[in-house]
N, C-alpha and C. Protein backbone atom coordinates (compact mmCIF):
# COMPACT_ATOMS: atom_id res chain seq x y z
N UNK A 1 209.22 12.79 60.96
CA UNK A 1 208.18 12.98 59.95
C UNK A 1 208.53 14.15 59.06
N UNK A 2 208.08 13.64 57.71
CA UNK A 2 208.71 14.98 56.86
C UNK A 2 207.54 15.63 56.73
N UNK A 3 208.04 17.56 56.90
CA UNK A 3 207.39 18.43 57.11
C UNK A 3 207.35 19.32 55.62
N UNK A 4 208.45 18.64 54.83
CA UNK A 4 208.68 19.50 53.86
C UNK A 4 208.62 19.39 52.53
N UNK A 5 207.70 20.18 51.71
CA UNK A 5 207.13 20.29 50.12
C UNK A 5 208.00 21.09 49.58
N UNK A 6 208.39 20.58 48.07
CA UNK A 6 209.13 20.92 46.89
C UNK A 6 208.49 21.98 46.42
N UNK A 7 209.35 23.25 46.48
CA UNK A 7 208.64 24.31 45.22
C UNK A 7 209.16 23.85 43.80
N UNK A 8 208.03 23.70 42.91
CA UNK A 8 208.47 23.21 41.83
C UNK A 8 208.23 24.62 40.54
N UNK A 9 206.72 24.96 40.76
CA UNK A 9 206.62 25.77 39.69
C UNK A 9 207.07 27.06 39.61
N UNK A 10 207.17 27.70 38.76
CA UNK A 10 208.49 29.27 38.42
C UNK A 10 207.61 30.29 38.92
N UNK A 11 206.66 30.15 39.55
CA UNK A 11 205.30 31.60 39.62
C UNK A 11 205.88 31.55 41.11
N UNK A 12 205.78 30.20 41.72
CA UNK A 12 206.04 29.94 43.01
C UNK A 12 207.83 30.54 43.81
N UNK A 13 208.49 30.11 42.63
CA UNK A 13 210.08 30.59 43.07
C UNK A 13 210.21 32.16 42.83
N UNK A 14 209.33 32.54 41.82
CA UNK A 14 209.27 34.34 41.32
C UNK A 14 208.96 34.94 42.82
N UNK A 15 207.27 34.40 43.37
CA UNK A 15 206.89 34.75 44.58
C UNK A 15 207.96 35.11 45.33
N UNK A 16 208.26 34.05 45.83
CA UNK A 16 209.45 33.95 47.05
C UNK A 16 210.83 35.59 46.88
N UNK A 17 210.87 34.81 45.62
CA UNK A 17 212.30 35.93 45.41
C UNK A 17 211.94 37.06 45.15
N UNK A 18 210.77 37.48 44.99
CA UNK A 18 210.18 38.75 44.86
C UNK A 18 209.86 39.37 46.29
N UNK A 19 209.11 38.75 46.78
CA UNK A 19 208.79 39.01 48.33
C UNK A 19 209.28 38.84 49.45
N UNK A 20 210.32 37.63 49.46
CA UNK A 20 210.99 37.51 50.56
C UNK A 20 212.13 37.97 50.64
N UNK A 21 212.54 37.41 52.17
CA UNK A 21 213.44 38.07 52.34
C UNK A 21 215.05 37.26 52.07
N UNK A 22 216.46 38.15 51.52
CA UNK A 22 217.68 37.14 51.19
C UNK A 22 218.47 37.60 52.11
N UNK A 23 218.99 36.36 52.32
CA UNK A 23 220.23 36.50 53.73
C UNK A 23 221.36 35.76 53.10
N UNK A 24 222.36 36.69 52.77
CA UNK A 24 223.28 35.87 52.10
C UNK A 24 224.83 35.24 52.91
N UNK A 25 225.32 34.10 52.00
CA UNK A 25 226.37 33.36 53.17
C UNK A 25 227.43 33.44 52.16
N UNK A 26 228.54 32.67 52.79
CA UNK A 26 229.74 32.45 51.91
C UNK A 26 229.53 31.63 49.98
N UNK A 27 228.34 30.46 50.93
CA UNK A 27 228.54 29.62 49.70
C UNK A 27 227.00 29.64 49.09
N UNK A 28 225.98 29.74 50.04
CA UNK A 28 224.86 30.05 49.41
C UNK A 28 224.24 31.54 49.79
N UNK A 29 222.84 31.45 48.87
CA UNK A 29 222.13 32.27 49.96
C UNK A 29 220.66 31.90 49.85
N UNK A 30 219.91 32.46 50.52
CA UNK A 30 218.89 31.76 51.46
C UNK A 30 217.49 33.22 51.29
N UNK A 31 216.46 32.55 50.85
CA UNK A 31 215.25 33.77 50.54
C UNK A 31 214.06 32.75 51.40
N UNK A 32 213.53 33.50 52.21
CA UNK A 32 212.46 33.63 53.19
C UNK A 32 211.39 33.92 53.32
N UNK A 33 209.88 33.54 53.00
CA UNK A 33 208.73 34.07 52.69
C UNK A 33 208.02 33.42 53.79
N UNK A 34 207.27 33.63 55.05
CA UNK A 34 205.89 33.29 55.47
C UNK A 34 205.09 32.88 54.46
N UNK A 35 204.70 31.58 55.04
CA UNK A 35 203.24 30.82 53.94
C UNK A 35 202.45 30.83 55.34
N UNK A 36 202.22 30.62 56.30
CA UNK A 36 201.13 30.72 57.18
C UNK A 36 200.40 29.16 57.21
N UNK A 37 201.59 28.42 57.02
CA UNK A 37 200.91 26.86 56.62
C UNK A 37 201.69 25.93 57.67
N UNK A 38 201.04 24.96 57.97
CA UNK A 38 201.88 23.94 58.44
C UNK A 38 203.34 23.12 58.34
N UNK A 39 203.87 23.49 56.95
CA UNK A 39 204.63 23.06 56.52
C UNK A 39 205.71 23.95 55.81
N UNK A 40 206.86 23.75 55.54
CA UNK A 40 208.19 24.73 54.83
C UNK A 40 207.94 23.67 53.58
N UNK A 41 208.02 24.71 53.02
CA UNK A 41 208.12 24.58 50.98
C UNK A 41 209.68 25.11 51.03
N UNK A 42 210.21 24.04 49.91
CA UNK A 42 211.71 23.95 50.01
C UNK A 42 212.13 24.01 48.45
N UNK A 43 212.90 24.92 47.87
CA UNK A 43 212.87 25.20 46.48
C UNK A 43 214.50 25.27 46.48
N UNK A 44 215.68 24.80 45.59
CA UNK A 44 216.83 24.72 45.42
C UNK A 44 217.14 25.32 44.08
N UNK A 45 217.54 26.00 43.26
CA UNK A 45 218.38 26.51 42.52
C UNK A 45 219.76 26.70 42.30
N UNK A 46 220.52 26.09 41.27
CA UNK A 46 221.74 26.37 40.65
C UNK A 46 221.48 26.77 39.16
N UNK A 47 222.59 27.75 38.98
CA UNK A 47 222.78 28.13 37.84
C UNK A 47 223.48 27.36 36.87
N UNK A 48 223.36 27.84 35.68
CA UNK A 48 224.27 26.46 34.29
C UNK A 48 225.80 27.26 34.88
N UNK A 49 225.61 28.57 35.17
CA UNK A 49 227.07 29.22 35.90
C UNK A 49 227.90 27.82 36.23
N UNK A 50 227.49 27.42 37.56
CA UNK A 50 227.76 26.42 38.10
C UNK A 50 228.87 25.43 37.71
N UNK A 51 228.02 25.06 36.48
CA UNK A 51 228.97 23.79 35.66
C UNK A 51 227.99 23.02 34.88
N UNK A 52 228.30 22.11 34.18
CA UNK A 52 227.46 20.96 33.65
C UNK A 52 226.45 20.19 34.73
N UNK A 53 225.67 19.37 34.25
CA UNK A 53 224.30 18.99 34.81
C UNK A 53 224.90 18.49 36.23
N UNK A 54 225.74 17.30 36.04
CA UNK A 54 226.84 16.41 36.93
C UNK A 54 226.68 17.26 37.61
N UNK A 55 227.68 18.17 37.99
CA UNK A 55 227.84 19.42 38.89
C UNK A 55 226.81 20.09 39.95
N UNK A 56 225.75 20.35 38.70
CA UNK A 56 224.59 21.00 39.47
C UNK A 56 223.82 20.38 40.17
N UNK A 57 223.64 19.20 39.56
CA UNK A 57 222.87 17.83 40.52
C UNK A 57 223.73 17.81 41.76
N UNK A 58 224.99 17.65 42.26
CA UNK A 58 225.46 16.81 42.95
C UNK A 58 225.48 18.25 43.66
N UNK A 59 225.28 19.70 43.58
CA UNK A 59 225.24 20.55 44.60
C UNK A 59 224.08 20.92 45.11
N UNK A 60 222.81 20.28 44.24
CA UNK A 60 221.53 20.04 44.80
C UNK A 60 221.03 19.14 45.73
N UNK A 61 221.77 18.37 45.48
CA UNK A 61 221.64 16.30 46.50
C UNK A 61 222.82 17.47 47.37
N UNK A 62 223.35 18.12 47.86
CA UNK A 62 224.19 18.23 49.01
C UNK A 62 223.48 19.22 49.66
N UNK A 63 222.53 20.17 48.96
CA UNK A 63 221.70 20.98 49.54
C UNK A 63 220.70 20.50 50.44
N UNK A 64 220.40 19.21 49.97
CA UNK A 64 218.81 18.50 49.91
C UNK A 64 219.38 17.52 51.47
N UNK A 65 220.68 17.49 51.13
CA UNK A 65 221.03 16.42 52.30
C UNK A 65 221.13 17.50 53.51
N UNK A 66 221.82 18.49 53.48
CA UNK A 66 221.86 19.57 54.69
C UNK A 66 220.84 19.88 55.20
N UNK A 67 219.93 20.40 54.11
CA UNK A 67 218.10 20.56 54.78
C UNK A 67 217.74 19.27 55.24
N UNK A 68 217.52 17.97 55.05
CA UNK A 68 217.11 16.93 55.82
C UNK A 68 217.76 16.90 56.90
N UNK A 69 218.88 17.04 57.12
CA UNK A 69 219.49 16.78 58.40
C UNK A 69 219.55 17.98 60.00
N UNK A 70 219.05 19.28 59.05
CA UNK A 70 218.41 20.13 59.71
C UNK A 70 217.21 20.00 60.13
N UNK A 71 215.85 19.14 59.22
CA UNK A 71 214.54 20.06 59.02
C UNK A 71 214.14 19.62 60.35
N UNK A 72 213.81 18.99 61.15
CA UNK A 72 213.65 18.77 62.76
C UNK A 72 213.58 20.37 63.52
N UNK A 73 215.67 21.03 63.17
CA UNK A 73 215.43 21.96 63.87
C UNK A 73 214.93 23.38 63.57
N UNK A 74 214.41 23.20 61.83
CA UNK A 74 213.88 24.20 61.23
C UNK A 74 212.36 24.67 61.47
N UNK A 75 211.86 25.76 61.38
CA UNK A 75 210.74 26.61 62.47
C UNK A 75 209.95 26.27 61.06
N UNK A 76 208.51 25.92 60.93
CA UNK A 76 207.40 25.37 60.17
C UNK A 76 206.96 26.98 59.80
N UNK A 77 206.38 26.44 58.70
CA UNK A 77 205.56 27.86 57.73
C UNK A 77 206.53 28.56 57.16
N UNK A 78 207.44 28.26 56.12
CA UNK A 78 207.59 29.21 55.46
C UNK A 78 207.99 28.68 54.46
N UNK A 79 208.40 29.49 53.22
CA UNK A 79 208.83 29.03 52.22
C UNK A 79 210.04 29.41 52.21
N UNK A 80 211.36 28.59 51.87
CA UNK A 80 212.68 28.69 51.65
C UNK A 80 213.11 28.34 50.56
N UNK A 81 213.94 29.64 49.51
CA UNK A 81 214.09 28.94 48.52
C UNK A 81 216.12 28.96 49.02
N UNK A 82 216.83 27.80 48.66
CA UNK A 82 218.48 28.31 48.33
C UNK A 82 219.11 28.33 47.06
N UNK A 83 219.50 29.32 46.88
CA UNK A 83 220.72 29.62 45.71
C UNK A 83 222.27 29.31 46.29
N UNK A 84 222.67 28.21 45.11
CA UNK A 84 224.15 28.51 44.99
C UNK A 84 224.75 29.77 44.41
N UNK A 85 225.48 30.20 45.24
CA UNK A 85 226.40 31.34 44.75
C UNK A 85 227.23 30.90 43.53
N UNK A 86 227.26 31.60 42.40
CA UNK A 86 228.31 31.25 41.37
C UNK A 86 229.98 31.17 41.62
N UNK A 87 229.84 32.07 42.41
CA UNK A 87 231.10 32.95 42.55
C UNK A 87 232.48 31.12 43.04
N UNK A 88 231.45 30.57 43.76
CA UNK A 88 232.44 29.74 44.29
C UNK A 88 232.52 28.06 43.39
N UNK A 89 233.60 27.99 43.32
CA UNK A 89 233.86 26.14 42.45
C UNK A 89 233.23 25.42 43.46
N UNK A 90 232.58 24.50 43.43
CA UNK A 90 232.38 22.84 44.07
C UNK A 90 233.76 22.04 44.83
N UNK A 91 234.54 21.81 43.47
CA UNK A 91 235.28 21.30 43.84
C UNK A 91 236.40 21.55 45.33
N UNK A 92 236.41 23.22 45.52
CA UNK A 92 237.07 23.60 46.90
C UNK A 92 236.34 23.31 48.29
N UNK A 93 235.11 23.05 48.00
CA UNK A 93 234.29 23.21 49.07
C UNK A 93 233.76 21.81 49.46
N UNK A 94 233.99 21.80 50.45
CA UNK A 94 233.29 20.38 51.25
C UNK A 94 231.90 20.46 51.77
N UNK A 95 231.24 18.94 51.90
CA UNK A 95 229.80 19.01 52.37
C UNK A 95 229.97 19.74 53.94
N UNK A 96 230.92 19.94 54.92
CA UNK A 96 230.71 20.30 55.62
C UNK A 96 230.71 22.16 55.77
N UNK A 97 231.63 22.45 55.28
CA UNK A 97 231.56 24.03 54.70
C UNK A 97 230.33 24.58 54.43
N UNK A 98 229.68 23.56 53.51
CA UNK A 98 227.93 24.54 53.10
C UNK A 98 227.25 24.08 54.39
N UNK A 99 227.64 22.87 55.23
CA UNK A 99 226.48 22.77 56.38
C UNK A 99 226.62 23.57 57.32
N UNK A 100 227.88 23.94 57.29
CA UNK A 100 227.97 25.20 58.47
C UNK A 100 227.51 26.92 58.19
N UNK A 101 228.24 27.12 56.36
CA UNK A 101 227.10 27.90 56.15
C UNK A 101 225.93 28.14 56.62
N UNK A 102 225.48 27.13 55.88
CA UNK A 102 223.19 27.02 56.46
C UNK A 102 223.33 26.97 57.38
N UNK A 103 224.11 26.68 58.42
CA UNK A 103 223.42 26.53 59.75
C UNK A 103 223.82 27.76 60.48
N UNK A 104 224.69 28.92 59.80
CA UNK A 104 224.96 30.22 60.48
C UNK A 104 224.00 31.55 59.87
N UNK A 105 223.29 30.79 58.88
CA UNK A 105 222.66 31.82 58.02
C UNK A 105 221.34 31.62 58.78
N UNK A 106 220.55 30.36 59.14
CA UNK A 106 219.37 30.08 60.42
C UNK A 106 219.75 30.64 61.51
N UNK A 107 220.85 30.40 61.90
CA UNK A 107 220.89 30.91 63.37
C UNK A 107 220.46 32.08 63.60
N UNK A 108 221.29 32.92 62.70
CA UNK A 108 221.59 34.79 62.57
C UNK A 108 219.58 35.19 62.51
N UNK A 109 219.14 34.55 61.40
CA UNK A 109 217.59 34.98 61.46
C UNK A 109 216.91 34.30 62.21
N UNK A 110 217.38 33.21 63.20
CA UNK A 110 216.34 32.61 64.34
C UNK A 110 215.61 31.80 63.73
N UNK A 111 215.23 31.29 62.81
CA UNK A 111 214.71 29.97 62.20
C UNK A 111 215.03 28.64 62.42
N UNK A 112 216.16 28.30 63.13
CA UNK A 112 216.72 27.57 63.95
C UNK A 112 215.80 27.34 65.36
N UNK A 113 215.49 26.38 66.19
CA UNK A 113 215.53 25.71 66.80
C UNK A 113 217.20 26.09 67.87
């Protein structure tokens, strides 16, 4: 069962990145806010840095696929937003590289299951 809502509006992603907390990884990084709710609000960001739309889409659908395949073992109530790091091309990096990322950047703060 899906547990998890889209942050969509910019007041909502300001919140987060204002107040929470960032844990940063090789390829992304990862900001952390308590909502005190039943559910994780899930917000993705890339920069035009990045590349053209192509680009940014297809590192969002790889974000979106890592969090689904996690959210089971992800801990309820909070808001998570992820940033792609600029610093790194797409093209070097495999879907498995960012899944191991995210899944060392949960572990380290215990949000993991």
């Amino acid at each position: 069962m899906k547990k998890t809502v889209m942050l969509k509006k910019n007041y909502e992603f300001k919140n987060v990145l204002k107040r929470g907390k960032c844990y940063r990884g090789k390829y992304i990084n990862i900001f952390i806010q308590k909502n005190y709710k039943n559910i994780n609000m899930l917000g993705i960001a890339v920069s035009k840095k990045a590349g053209k739309s192509v680009t940014r889409n297809r590192i969002k659908r790889l974000i979106r696929e890592i969090y689904r395949k996690n959210e089971d073992k992800i801990n309820i109530g909070n808001n998570i937003i992820i940033l792609w790091n600029n610093k790194n091309n797409l093209e070097k990096k495999s879907f498995y590289k960012i899944k191991e990322d995210f899944e060392i950047i949960l572990k380290k703060i215990n949000l993991m299951e």
